[in-house]
Protein backbone atom coordinates (compact mmCIF):
# COMPACT_ATOMS: atom_id res chain seq x y z
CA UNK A 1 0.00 0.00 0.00
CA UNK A 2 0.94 3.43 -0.53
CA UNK A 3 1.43 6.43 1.99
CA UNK A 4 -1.52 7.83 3.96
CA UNK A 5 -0.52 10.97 2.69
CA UNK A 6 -1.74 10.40 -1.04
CA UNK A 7 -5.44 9.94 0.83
CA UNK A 8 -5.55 13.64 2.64
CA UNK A 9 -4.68 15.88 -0.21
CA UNK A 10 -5.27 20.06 0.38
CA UNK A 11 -7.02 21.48 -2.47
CA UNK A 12 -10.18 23.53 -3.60
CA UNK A 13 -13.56 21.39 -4.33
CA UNK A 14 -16.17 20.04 -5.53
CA UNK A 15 -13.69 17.67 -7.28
CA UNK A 16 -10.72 15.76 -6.52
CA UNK A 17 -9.98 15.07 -10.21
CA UNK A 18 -11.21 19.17 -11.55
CA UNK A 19 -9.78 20.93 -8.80
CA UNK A 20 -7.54 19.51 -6.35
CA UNK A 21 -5.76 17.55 -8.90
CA UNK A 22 -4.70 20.79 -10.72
CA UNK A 23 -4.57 22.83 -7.65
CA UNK A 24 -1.64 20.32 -6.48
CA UNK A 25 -0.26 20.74 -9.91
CA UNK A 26 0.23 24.46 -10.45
CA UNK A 27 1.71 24.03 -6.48
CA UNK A 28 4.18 22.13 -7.77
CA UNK A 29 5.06 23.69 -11.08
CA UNK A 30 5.13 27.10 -9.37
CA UNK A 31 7.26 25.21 -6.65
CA UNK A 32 9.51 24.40 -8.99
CA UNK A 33 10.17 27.99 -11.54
CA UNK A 34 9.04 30.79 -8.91
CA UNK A 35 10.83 33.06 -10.38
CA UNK A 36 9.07 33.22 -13.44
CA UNK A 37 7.12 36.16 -14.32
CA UNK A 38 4.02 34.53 -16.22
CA UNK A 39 1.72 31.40 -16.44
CA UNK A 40 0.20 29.52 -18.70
CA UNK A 41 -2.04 26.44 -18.37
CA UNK A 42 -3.80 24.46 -21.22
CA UNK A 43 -6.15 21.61 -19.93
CA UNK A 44 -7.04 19.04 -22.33
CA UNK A 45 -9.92 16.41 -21.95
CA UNK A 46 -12.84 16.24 -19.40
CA UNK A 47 -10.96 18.70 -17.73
CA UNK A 48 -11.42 20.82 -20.72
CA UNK A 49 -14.87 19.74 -21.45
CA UNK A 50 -16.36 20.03 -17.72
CA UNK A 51 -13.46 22.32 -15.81
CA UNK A 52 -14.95 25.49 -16.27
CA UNK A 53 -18.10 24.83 -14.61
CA UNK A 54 -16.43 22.37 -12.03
CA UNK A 55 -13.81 25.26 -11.13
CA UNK A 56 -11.00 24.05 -12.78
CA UNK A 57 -9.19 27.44 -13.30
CA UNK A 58 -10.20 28.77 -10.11
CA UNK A 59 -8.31 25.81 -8.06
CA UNK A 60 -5.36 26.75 -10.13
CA UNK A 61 -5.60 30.46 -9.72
CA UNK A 62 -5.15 30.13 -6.25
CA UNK A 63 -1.72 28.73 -6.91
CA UNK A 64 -1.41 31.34 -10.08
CA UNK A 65 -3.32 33.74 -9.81
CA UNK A 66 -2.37 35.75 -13.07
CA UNK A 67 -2.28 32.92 -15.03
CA UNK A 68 -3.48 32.41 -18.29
CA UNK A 69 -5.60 29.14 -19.00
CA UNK A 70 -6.73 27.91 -22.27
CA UNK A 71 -9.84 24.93 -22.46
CA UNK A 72 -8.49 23.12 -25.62
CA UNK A 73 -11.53 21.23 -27.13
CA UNK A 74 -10.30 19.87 -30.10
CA UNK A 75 -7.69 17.50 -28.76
CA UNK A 76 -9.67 14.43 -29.08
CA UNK A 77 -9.37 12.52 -25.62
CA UNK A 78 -8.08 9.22 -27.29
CA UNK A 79 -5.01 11.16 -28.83
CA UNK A 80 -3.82 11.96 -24.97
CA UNK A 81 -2.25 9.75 -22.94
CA UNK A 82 -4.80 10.69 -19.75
CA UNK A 83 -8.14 12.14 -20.13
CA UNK A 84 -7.46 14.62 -17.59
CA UNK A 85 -4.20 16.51 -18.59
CA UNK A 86 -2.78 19.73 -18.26
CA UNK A 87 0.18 21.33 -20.43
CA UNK A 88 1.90 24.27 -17.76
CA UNK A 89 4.16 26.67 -19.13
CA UNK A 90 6.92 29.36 -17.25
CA UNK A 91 7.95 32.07 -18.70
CA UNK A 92 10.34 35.11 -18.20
CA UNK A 93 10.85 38.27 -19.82
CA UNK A 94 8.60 37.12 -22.27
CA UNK A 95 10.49 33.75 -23.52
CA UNK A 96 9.31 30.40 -22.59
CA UNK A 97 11.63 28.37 -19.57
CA UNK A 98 9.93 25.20 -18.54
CA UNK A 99 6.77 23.04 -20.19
CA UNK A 100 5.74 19.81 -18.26
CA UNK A 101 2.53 18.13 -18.49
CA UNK A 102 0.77 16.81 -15.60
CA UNK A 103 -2.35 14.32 -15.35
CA UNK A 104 -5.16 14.46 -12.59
CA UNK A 105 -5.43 10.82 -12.09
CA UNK A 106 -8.14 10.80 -9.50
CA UNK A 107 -8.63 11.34 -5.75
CA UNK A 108 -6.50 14.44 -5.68
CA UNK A 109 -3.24 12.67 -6.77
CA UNK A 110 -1.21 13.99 -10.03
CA UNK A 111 1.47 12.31 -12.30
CA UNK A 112 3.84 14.39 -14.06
CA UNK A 113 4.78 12.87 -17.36
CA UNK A 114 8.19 10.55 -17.14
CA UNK A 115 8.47 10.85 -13.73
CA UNK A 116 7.77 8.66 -11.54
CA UNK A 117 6.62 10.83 -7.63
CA UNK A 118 6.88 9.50 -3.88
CA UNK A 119 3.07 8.83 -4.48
CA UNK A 120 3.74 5.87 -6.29
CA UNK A 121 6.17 4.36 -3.69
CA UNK A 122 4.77 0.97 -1.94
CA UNK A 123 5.29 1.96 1.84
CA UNK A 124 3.32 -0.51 3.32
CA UNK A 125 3.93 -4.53 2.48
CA UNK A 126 0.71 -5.35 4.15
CA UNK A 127 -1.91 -5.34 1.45
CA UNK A 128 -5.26 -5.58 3.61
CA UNK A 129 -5.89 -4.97 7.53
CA UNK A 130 -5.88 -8.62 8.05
CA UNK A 131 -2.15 -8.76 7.50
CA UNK A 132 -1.71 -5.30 9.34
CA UNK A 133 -3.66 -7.35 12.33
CA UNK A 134 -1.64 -10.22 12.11
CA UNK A 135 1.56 -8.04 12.14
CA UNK A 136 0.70 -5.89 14.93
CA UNK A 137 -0.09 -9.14 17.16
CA UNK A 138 2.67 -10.83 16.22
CA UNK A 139 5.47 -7.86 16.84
CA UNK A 140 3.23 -6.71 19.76
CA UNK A 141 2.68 -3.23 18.53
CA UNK A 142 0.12 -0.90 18.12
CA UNK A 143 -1.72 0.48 14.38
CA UNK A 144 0.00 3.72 15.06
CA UNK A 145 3.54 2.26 16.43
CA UNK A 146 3.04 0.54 12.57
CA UNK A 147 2.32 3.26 10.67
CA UNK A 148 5.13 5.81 12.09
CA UNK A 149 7.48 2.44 11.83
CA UNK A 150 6.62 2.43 7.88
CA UNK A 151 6.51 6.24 7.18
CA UNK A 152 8.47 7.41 9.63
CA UNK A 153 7.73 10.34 11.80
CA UNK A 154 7.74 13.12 9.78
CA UNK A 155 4.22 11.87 9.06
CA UNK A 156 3.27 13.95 12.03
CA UNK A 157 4.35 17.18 10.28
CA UNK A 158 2.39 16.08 7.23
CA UNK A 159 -0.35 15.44 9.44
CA UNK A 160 -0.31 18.73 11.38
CA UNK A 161 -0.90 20.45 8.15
CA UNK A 162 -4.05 18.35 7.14
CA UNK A 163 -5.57 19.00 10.52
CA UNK A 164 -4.62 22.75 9.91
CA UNK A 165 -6.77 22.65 6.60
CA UNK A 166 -9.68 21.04 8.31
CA UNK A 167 -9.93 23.44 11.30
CA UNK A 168 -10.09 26.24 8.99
CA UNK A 169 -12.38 24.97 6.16
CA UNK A 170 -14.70 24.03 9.91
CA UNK A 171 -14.40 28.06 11.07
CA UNK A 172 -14.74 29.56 7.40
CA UNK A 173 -17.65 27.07 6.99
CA UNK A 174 -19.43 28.04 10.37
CA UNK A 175 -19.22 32.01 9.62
CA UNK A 176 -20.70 31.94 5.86
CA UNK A 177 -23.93 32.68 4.63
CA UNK A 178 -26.10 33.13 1.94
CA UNK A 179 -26.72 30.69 -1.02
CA UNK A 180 -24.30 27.81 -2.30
CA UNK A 181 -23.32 28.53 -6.36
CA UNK A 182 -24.76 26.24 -9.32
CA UNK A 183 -28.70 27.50 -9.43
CA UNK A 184 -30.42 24.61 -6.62
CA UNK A 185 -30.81 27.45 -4.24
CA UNK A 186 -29.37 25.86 -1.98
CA UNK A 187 -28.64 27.84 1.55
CA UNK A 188 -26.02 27.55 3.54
CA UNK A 189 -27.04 25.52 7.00
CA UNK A 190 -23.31 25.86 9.10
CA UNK A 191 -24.24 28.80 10.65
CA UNK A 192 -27.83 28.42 11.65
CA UNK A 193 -27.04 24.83 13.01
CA UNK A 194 -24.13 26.11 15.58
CA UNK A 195 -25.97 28.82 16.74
CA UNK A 196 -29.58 27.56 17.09
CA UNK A 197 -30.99 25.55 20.77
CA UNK A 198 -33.18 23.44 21.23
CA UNK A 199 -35.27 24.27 24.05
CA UNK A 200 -34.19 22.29 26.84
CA UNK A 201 -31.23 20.60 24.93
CA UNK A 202 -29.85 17.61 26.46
CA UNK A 203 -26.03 16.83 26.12
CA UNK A 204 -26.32 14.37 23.45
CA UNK A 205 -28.37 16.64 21.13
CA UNK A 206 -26.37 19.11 21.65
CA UNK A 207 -23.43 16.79 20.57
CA UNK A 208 -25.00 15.56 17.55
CA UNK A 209 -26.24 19.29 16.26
CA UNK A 210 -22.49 20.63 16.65
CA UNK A 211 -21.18 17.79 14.68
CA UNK A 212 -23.74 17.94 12.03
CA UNK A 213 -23.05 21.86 12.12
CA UNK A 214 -19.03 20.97 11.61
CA UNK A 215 -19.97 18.83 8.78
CA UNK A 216 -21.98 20.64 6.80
CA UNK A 217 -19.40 23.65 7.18
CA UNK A 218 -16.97 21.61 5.69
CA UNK A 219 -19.35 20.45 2.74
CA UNK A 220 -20.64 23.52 2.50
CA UNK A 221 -17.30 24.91 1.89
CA UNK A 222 -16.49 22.00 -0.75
CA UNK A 223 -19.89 23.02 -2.84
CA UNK A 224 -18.30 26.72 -2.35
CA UNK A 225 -15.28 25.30 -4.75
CA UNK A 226 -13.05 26.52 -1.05
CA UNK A 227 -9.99 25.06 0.41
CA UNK A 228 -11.03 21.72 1.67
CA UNK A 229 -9.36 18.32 2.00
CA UNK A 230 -9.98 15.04 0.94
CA UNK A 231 -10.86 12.56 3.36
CA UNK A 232 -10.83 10.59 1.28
CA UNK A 233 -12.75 12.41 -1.37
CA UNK A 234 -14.28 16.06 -2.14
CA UNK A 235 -18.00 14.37 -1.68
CA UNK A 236 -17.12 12.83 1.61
CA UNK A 237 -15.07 15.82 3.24
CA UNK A 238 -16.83 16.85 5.85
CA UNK A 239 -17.55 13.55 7.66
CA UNK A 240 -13.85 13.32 9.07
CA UNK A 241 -13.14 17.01 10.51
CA UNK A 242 -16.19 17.59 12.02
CA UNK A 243 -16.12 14.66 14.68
CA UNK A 244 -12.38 15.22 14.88
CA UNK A 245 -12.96 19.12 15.43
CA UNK A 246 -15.93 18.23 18.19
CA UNK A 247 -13.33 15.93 20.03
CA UNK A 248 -10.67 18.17 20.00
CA UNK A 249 -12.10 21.96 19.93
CA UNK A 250 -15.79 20.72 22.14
CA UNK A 251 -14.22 17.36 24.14
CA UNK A 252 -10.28 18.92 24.79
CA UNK A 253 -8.56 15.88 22.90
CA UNK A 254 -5.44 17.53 22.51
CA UNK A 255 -3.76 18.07 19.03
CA UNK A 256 -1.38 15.29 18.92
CA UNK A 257 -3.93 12.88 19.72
CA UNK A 258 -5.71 14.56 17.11
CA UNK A 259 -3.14 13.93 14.35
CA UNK A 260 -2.65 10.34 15.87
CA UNK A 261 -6.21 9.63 14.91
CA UNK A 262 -5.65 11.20 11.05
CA UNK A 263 -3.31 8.52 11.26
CA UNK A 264 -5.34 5.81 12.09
CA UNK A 265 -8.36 6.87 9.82
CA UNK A 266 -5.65 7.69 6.89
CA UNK A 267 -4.55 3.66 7.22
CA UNK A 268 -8.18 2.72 6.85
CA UNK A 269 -8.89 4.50 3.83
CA UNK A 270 -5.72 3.42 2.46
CA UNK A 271 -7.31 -0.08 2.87
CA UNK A 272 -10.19 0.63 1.36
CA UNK A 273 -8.57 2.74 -1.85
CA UNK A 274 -5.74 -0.28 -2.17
CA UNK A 275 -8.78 -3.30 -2.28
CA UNK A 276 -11.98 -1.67 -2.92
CA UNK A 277 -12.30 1.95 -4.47
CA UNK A 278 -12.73 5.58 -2.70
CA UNK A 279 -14.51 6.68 -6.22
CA UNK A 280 -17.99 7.31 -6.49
CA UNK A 281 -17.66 7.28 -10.22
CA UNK A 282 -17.04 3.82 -9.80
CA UNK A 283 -18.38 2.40 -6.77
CA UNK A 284 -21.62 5.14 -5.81
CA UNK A 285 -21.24 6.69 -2.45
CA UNK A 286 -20.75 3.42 -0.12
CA UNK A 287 -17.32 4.36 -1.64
CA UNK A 288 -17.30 7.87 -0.58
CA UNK A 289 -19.19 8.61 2.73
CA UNK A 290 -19.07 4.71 3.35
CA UNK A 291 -15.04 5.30 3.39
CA UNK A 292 -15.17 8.04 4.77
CA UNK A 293 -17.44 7.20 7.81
CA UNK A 294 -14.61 4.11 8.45
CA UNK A 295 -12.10 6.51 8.96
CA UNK A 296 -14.89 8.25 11.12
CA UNK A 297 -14.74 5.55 12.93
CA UNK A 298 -10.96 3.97 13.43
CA UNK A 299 -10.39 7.86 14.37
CA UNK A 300 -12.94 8.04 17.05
CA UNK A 301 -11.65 4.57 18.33
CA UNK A 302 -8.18 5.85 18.24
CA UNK A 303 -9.06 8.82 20.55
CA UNK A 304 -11.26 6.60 22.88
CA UNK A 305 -8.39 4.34 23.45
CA UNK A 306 -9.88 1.15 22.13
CA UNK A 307 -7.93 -1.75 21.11
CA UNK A 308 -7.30 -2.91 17.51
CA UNK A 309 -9.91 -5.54 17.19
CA UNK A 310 -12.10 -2.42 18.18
CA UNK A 311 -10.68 -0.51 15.78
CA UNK A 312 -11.08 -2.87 13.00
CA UNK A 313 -15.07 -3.95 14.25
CA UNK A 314 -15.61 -0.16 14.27
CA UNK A 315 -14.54 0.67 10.76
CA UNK A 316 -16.46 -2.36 9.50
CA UNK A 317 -19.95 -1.46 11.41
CA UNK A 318 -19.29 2.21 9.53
CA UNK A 319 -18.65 0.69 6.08
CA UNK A 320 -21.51 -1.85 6.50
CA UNK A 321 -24.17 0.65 6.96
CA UNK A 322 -23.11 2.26 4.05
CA UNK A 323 -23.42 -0.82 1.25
CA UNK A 324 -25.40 0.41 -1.43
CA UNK A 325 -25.05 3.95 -1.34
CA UNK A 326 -25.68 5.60 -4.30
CA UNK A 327 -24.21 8.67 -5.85
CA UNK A 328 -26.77 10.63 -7.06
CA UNK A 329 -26.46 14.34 -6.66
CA UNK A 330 -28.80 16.54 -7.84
CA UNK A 331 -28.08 18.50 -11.10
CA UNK A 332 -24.59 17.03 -10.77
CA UNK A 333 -23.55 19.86 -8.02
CA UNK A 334 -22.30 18.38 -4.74
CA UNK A 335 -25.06 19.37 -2.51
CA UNK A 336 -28.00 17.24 -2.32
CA UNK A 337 -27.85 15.01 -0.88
CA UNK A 338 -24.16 15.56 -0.05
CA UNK A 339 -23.80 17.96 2.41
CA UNK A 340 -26.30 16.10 4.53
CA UNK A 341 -25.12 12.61 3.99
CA UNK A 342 -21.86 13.92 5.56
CA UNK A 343 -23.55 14.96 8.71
CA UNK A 344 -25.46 11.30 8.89
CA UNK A 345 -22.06 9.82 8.24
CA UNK A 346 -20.22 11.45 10.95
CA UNK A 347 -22.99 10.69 13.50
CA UNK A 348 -23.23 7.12 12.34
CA UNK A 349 -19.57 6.50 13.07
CA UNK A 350 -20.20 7.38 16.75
CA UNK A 351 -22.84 4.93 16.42
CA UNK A 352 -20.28 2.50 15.11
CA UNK A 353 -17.75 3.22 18.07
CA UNK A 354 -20.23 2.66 20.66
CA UNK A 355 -21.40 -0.43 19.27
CA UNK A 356 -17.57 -1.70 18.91
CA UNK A 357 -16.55 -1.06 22.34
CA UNK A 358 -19.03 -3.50 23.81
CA UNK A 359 -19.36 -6.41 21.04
CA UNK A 360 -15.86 -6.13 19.43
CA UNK A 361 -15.66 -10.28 20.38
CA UNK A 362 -18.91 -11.53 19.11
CA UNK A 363 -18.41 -9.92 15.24
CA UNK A 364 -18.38 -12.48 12.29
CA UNK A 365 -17.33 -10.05 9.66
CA UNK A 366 -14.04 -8.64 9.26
CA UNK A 367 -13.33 -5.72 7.76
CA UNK A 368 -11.46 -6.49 4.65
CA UNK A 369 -14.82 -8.52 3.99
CA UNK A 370 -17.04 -5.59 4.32
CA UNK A 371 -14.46 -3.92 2.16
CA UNK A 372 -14.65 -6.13 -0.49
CA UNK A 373 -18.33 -6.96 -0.40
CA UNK A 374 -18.15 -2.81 -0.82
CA UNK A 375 -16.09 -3.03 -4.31
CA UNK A 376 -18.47 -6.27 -5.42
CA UNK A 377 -21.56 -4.36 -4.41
CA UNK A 378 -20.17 -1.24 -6.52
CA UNK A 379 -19.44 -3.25 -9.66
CA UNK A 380 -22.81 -4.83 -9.47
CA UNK A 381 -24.77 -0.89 -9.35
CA UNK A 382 -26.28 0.48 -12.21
CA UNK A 383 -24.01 3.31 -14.23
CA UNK A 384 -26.82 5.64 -13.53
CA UNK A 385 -26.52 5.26 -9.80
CA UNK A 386 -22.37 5.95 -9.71
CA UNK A 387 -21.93 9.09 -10.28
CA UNK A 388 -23.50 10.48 -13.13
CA UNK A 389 -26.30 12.14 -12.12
CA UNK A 390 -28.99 10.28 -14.56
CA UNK A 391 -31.10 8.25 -11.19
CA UNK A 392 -32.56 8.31 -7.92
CA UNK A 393 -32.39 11.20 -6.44
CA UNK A 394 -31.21 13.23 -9.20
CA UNK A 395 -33.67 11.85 -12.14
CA UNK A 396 -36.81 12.54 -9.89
CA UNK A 397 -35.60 16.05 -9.14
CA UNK A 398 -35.18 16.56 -12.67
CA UNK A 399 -38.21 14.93 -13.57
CA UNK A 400 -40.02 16.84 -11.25
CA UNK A 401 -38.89 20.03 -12.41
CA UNK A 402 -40.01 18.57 -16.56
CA UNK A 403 -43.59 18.79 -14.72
CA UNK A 404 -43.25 22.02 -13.15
């Protein structure tokens, strides 16, 4: 398996492919010829098909902001050798000094053409948690003791930054208002659902409406095209900071705890991306907000203290839930039912953790089977249900609107 760090990637939304794909490329071609004086960037493909109204320039304006960016539509996608590429240029004093082409291969991650980046490193030998189990038993170690082992500990620093990124996407997200972009009319909930009481509010409601406030500040923001990350994916971003920003900013978890539990959830989904998929294009949403409510859930258990079999029983009550989730947003935008499956999610992997801590020895079901009952289940859906905006939810919405 590869690093954890390819599954928390810092970018703009709604898309890990349209936007933090090229946001993390025009980071690293700027990274690499600051000096020059003007941009270019030509994207080629979907990305030129679909990238202006998925905010495709916008995520790389934030990197380069005076850049220039072409949308070549002619470039038939079979003549490139990735459907989502990008040609940047440098160039100083008005003559051309670097041209590299980079690909947005999914989930946030980039390949730049003939080279071959850490990303694509094997870090891990295990190739499922039943061998990272067996491991940890056998050398008497902990998940995390394992994963700082393989990656070493500058992890942490990696780590710090992620959680960084999700605090801030949680406070941006909280003090918006007014109406999310793409023509649903969508309002913005954050706000209303931090600030608002029940009347005589117990302890546990008032748990559950801060969390669900966190995440749909987070998803909020995504639908916004802001700075969010992916955890593991743009759709499924807010289900992982908000619980994580209740236990440390509501419950006093400190912060290293915090990015011990980033670590935990980061090996799950790394799991779940190596044997299953993380990509609701291919899988529906049991592969999104199913993922990401594991992680949810191996994070919570991390904080809690639980032991590994917990950990494990935890993630697999989250992902089970989840089977058969489509992906079916409305008008293709990533807001109904998005933002509010995230808050579900995140309260269903307390759910999860509760349920673990008691009945951890009586399971039958690992996870790597719920896993790959996940990636069966996925390959079994109907195209119209993964992703593309043509059932469910989405079809009767439009079909509703036909009528109107």
């Amino acid at each position: 398996m590869k690093s954890i760090t390819s599954i928390y990637k810092i970018g703009n939304g709604p898309s890990s492919s349209h936007t933090v794909g090229p946001y993390h490329a025009a980071h690293k071609f700027h990274g690499r010829y600051p000096d020059a004086d003007a941009y270019q960037v030509t994207l080629y493909g979907s990305l030129a098909f679909t990238g202006e109204g998925h905010g495709t320039a916008k995520a790389i304006r934030e990197i380069l902001p005076e850049a220039e960016i072409l949308f070549d539509t002619e470039t038939e996608i079979k003549d490139l050798p990735h459907p989502n590429t990008m040609l940047f240029k440098a160039f100083k004093d008005g003559k051309e000094i670097a041209s590299t082409r980079i690909f947005s291969i999914g989930g946030g991650s980039i390949r730049i053409e003939n080279e071959v980046s850490d990303e694509d490193k094997e870090v891990y030998p295990q190739k499922n948690f039943s061998e990272i189990l067996s491991l940890c038993n056998q050398e008497n170690i902990s998940i995390l003791q394992l994963i700082y082992i393989l990656e070493g500990y500058p992890l942490r620093e990696y780590l710090r930054r992620v959680w960084h990124a999700m605090e801030k996407s949680v406070e941006r997200g909280l003090a918006a208002k007014g109406v999310l972009p793409g023509g649903l009319g969508v309002q913005r909930k954050a706000k209303t659902l931090f600030e608002t009481r029940c009347y005589n509010e117990s302890a546990d409601v008032t748990m559950n409406r801060l969390i669900a406030a966190y995440a749909y500040a987070v998803s909020e923001e995504n639908a916004s095209e802001k700075v969010v990350v992916t955890a593991p994916t743009c759709g499924s971003c807010g289900v992982l900071p908000s619980i994580l920003y209740y236990m440390h900013h509501d419950r006093g978890f400190p912060e290293d705890e915090i990015l011990d539990a980033l670590a935990v959830a980061g090996l799950i989904g790394n799991v779940i991306r190596t044997n299953a998929s993380i990509s609701g294009a291919e899988c529906g949403c049991q592969a999104e907000i199913g993922s990401a409510c594991s992680m949810a859930a191996a994070a919570v258990a991390t904080l809690f203290g639980l032991n590994i079999d917990q950990i494990e029983y935890a993630a697999e009550i989250a992902m089970e839930h989840n089977l058969g989730l489509t992906c079916d947003p409305v008008n293709g935008l990533v807001q109904i039912p998005c933002i509010e499956r995230n808050a579900v999610a995140a309260m269903r992997a307390l759910s999860a953790v509760n349920l673990s801590r008691f009945l951890y020895t009586t399971r039958k079901i690992s996870f790597d089977d719920v896993v790959a009952t996940m990636y069966r289940t996925g390959l079994d859906m109907n195209e119209k249900y993964r992703e593309t905006s043509h059932g469910g939810l989405a079809q009767l919405y439009r079909e509703q609107l036909d009528e109107a």
